[in-house]
PDB file of N, CA and C in Angstrom:
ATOM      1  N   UNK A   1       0.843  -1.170   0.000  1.00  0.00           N
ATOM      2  CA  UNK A   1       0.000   0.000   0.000  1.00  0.00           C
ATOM      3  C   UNK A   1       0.890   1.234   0.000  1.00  0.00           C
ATOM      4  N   UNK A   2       0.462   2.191  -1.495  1.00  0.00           N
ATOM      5  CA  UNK A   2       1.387   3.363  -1.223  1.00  0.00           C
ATOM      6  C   UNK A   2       1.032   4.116   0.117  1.00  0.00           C
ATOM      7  N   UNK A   3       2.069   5.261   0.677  1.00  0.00           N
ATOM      8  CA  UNK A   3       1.831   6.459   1.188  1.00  0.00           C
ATOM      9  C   UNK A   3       0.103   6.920   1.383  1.00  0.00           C
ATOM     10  N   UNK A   4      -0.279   7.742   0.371  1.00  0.00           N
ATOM     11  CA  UNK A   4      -1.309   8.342   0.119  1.00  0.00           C
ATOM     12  C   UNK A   4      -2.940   7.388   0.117  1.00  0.00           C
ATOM     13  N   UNK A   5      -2.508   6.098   0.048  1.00  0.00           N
ATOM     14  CA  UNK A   5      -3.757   5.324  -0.044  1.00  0.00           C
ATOM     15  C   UNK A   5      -3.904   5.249   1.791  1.00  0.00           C
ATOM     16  N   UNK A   6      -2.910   4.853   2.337  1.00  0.00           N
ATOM     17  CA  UNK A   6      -2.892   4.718   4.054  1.00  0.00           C
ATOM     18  C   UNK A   6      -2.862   5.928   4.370  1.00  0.00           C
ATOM     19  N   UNK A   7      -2.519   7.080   3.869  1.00  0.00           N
ATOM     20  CA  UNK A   7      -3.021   8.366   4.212  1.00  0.00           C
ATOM     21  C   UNK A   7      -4.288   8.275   4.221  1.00  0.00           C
ATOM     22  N   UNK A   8      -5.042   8.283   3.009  1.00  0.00           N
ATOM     23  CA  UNK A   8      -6.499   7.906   2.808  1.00  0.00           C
ATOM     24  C   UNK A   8      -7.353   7.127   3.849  1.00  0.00           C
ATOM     25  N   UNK A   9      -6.748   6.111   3.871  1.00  0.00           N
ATOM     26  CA  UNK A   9      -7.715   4.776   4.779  1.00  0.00           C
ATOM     27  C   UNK A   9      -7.543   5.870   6.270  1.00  0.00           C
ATOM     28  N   UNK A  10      -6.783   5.474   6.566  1.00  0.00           N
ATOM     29  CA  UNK A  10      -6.593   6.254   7.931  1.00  0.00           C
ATOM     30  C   UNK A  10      -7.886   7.319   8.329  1.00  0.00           C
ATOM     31  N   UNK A  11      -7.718   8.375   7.210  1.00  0.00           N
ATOM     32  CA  UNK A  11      -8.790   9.282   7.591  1.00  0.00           C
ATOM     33  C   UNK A  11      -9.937   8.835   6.860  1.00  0.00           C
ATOM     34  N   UNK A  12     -10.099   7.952   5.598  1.00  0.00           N
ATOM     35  CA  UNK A  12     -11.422   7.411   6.151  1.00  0.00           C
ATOM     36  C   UNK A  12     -12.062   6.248   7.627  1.00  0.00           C
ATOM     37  N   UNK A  13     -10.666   5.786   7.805  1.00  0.00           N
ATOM     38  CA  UNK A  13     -11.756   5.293   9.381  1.00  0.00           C
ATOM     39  C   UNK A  13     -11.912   6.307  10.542  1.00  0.00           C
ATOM     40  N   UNK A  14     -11.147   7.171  10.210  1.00  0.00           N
ATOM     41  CA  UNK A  14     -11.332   8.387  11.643  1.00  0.00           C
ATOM     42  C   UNK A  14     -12.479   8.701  11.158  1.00  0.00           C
ATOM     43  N   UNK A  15     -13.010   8.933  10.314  1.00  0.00           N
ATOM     44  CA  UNK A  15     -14.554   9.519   9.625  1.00  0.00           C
ATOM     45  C   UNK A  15     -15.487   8.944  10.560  1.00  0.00           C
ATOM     46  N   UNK A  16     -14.770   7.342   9.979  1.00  0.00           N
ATOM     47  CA  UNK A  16     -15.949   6.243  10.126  1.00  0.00           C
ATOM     48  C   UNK A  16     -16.324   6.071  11.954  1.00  0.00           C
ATOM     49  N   UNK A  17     -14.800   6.117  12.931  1.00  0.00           N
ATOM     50  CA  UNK A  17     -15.190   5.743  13.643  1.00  0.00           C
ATOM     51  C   UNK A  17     -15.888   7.372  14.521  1.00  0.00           C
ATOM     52  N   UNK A  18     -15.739   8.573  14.161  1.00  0.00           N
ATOM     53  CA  UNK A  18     -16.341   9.929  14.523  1.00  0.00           C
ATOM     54  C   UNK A  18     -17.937   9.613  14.363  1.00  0.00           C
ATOM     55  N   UNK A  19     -18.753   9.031  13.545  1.00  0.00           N
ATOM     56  CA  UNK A  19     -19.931   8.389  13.652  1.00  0.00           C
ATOM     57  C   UNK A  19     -20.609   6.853  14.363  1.00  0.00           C
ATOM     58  N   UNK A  20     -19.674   6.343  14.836  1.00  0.00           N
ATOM     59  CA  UNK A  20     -20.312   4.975  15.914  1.00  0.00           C
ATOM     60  C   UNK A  20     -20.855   5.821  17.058  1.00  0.00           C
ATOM     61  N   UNK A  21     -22.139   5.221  16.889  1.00  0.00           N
ATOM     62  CA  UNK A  21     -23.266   5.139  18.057  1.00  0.00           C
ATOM     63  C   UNK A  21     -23.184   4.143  18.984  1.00  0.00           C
ATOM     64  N   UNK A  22     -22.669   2.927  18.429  1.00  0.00           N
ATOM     65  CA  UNK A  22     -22.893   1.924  18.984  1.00  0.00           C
ATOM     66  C   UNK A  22     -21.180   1.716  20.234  1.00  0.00           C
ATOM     67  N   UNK A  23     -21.908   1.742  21.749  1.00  0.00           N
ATOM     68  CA  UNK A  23     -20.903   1.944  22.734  1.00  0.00           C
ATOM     69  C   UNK A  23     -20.358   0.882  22.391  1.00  0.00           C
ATOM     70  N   UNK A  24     -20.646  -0.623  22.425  1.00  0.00           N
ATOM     71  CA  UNK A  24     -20.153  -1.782  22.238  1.00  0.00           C
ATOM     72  C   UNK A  24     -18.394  -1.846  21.104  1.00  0.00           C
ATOM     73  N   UNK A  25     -18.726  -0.890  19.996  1.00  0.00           N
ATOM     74  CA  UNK A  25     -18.164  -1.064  18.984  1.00  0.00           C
ATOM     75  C   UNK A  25     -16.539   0.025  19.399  1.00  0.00           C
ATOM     76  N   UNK A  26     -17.037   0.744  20.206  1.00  0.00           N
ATOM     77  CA  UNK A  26     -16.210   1.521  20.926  1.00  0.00           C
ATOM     78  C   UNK A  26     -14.971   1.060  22.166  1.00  0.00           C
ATOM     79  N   UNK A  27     -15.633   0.085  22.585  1.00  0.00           N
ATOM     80  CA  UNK A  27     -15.481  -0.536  23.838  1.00  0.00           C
ATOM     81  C   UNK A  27     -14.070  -1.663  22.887  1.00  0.00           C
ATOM     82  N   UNK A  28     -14.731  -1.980  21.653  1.00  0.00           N
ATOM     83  CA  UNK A  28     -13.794  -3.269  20.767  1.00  0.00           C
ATOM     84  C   UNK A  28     -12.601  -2.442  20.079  1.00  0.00           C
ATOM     85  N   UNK A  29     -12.737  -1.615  19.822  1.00  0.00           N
ATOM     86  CA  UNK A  29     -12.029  -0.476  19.287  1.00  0.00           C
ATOM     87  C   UNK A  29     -10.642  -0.397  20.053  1.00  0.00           C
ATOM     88  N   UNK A  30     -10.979   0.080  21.320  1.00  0.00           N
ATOM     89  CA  UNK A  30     -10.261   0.260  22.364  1.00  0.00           C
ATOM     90  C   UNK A  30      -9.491  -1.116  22.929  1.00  0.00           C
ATOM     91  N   UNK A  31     -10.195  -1.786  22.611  1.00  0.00           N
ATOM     92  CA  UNK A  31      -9.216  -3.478  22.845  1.00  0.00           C
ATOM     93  C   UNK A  31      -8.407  -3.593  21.795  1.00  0.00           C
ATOM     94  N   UNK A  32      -8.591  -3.327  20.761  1.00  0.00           N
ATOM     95  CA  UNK A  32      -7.448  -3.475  19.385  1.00  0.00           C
ATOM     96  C   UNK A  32      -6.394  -2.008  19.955  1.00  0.00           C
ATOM     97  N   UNK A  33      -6.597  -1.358  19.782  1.00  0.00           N
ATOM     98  CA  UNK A  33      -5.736  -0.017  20.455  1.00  0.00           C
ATOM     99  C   UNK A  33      -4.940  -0.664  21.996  1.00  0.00           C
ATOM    100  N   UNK A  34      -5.242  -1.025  22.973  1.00  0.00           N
ATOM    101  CA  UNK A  34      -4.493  -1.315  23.756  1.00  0.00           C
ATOM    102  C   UNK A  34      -3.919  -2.679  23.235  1.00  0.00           C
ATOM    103  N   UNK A  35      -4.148  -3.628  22.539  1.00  0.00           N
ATOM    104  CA  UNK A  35      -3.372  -4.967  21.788  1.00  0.00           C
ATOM    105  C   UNK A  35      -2.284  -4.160  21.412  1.00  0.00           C
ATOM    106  N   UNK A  36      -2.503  -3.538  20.725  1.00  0.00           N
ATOM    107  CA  UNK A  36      -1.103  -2.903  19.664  1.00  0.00           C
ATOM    108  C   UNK A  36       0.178  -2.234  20.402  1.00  0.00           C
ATOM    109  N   UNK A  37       0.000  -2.195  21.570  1.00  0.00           N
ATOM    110  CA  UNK A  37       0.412  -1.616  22.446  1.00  0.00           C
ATOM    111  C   UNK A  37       1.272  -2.180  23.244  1.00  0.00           C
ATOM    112  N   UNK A  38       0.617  -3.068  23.601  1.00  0.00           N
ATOM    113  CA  UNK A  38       1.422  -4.221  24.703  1.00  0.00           C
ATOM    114  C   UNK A  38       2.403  -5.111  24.505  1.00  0.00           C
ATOM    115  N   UNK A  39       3.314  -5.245  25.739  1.00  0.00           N
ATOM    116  CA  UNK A  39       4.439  -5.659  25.082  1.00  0.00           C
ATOM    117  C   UNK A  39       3.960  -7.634  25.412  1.00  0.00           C
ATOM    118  N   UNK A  40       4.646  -8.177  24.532  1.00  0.00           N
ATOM    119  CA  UNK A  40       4.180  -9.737  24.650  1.00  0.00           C
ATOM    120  C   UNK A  40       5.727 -10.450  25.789  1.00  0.00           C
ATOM    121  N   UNK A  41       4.960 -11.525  26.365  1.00  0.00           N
ATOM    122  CA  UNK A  41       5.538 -11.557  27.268  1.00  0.00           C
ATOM    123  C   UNK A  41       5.906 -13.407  27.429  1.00  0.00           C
ATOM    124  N   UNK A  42       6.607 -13.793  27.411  1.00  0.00           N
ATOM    125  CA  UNK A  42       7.464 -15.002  26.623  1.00  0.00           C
ATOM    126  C   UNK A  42       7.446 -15.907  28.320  1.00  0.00           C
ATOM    127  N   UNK A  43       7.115 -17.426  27.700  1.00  0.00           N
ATOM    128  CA  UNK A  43       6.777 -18.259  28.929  1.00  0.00           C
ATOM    129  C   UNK A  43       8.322 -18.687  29.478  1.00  0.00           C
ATOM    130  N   UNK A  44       8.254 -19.440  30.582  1.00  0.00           N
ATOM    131  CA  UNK A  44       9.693 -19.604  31.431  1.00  0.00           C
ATOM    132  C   UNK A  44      10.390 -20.095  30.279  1.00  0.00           C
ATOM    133  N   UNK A  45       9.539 -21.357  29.640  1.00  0.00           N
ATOM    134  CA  UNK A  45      10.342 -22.091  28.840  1.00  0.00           C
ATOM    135  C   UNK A  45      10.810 -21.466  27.616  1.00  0.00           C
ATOM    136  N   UNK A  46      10.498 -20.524  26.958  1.00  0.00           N
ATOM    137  CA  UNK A  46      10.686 -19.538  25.732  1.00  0.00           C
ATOM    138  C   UNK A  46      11.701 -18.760  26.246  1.00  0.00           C
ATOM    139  N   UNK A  47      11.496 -18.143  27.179  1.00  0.00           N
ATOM    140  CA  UNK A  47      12.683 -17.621  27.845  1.00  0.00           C
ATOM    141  C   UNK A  47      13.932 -18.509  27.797  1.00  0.00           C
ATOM    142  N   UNK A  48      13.934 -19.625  28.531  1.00  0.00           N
ATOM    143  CA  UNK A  48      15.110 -20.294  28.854  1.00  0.00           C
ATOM    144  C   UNK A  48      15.487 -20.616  27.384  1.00  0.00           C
ATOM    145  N   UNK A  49      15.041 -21.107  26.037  1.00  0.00           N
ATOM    146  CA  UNK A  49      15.356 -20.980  24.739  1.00  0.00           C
ATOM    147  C   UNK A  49      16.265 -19.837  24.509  1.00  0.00           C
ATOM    148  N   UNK A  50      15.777 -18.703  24.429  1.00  0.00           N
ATOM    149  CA  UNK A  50      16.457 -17.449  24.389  1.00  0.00           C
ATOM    150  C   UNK A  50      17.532 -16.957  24.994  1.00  0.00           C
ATOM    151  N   UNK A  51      17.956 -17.542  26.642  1.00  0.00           N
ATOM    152  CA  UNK A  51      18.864 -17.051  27.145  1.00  0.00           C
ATOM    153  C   UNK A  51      20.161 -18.172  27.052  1.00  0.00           C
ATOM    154  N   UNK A  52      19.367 -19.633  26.303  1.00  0.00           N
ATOM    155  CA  UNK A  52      20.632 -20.959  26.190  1.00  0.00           C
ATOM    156  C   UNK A  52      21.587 -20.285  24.618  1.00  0.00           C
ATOM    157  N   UNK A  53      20.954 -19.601  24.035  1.00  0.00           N
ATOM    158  CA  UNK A  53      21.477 -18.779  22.978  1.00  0.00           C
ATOM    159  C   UNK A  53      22.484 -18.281  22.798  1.00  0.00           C
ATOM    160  N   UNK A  54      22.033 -17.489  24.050  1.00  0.00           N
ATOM    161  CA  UNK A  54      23.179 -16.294  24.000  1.00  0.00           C
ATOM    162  C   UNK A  54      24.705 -16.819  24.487  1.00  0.00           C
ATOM    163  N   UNK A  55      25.895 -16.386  23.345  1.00  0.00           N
ATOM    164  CA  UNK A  55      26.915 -16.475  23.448  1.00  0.00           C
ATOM    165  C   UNK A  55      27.768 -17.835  22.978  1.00  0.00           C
ATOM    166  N   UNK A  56      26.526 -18.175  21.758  1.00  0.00           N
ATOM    167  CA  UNK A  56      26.824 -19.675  20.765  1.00  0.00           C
ATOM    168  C   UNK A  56      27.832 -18.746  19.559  1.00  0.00           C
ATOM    169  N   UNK A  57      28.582 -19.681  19.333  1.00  0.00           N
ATOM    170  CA  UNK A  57      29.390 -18.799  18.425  1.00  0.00           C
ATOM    171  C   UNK A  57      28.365 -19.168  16.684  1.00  0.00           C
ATOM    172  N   UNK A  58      28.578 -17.772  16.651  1.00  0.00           N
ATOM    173  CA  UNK A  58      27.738 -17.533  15.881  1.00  0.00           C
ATOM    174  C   UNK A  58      28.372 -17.401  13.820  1.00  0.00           C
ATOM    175  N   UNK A  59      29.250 -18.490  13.998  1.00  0.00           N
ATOM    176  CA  UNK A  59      29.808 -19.244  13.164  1.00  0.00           C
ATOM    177  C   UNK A  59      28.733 -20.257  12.503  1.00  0.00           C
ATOM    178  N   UNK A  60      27.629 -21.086  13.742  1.00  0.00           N
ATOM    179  CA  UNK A  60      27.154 -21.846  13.289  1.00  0.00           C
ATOM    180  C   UNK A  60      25.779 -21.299  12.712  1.00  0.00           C
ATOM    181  N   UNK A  61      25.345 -20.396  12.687  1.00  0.00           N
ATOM    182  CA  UNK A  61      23.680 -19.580  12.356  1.00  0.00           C
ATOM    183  C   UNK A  61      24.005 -19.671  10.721  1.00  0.00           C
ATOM    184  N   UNK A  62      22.880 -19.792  10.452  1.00  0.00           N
ATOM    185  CA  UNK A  62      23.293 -19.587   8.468  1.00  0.00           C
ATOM    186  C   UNK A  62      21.700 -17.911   8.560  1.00  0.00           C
ATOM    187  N   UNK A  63      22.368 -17.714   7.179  1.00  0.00           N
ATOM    188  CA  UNK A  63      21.799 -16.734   7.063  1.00  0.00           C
ATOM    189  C   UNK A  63      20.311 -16.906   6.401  1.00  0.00           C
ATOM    190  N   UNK A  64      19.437 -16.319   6.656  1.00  0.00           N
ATOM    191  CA  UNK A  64      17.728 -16.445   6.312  1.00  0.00           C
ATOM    192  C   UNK A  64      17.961 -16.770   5.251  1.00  0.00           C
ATOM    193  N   UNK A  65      18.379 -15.399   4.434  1.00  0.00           N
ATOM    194  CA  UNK A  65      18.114 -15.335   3.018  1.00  0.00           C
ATOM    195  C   UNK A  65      18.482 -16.262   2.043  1.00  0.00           C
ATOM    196  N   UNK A  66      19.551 -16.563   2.596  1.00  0.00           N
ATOM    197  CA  UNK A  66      20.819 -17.903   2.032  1.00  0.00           C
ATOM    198  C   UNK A  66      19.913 -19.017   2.373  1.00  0.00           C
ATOM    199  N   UNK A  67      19.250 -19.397   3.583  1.00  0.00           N
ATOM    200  CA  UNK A  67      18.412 -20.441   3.656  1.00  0.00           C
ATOM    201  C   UNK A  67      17.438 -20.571   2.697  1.00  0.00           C
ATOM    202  N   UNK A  68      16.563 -19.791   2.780  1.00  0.00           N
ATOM    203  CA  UNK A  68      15.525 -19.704   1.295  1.00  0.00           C
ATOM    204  C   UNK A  68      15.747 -19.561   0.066  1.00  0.00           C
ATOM    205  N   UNK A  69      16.996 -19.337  -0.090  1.00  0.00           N
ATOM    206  CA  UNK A  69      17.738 -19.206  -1.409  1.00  0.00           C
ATOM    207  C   UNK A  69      17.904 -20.798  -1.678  1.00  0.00           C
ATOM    208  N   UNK A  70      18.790 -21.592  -0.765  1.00  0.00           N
ATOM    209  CA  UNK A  70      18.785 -22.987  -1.047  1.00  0.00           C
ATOM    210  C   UNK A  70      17.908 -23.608  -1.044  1.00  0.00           C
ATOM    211  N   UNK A  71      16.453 -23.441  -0.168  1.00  0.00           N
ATOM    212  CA  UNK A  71      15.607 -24.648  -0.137  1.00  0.00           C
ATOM    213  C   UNK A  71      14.729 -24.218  -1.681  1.00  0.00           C
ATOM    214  N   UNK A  72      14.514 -22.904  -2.213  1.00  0.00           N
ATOM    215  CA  UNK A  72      14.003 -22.725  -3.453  1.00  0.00           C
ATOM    216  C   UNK A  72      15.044 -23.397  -4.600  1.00  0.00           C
ATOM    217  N   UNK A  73      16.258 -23.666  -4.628  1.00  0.00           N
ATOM    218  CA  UNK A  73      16.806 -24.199  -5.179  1.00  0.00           C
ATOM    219  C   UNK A  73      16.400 -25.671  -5.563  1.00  0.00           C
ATOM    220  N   UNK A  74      17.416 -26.261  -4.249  1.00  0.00           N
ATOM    221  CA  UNK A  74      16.736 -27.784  -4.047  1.00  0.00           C
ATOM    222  C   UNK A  74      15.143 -28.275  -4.200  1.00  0.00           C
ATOM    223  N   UNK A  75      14.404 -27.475  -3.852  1.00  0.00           N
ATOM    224  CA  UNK A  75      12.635 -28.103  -4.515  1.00  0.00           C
ATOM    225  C   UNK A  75      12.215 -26.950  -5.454  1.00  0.00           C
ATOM    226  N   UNK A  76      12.880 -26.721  -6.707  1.00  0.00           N
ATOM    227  CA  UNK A  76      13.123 -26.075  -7.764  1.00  0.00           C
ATOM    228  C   UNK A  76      11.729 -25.298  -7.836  1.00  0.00           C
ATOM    229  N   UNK A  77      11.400 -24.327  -6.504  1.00  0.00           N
ATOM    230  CA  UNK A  77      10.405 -23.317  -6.126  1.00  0.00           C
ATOM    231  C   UNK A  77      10.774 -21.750  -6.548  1.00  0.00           C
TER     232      UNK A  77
END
């Protein structure tokens, strides 16, 4: 989506939402607005993933792009 079209959308939903009557729809509104917001918050075990990480020599990581580069290769995608 260019610039000017999300310029667009934008202020057509400010339009849209400057006319809800309906409190309910307001109330849902405000739950997507505080979602976007919040920071996400990672279980013991996701954690402990993340911190066995740190300080692997990083010799062994291959690179994304290089990964998808080969597997489109090999299953000729």
């Amino acid at each position: 989506m260019n610039t000017s079209q999300l310029q667009s959308d934008k202020l057509n939903i400010i339009n849209w939402i400057t006319e809800i009557q309906d409190s309910s729809i307001v109330e849902k509104i405000k739950v997507i607005m505080s979602s976007e917001r919040r920071s996400y918050n990672l279980t013991d075990e996701q954690q402990e993933i993340l911190d066995s990480q740190i300080g692997l020599d990083s010799s062994l990581y291959v690179d994304a792009d290089k990964l998808v580069t080969d597997i489109k290769a090999k299953y000729d995608l």
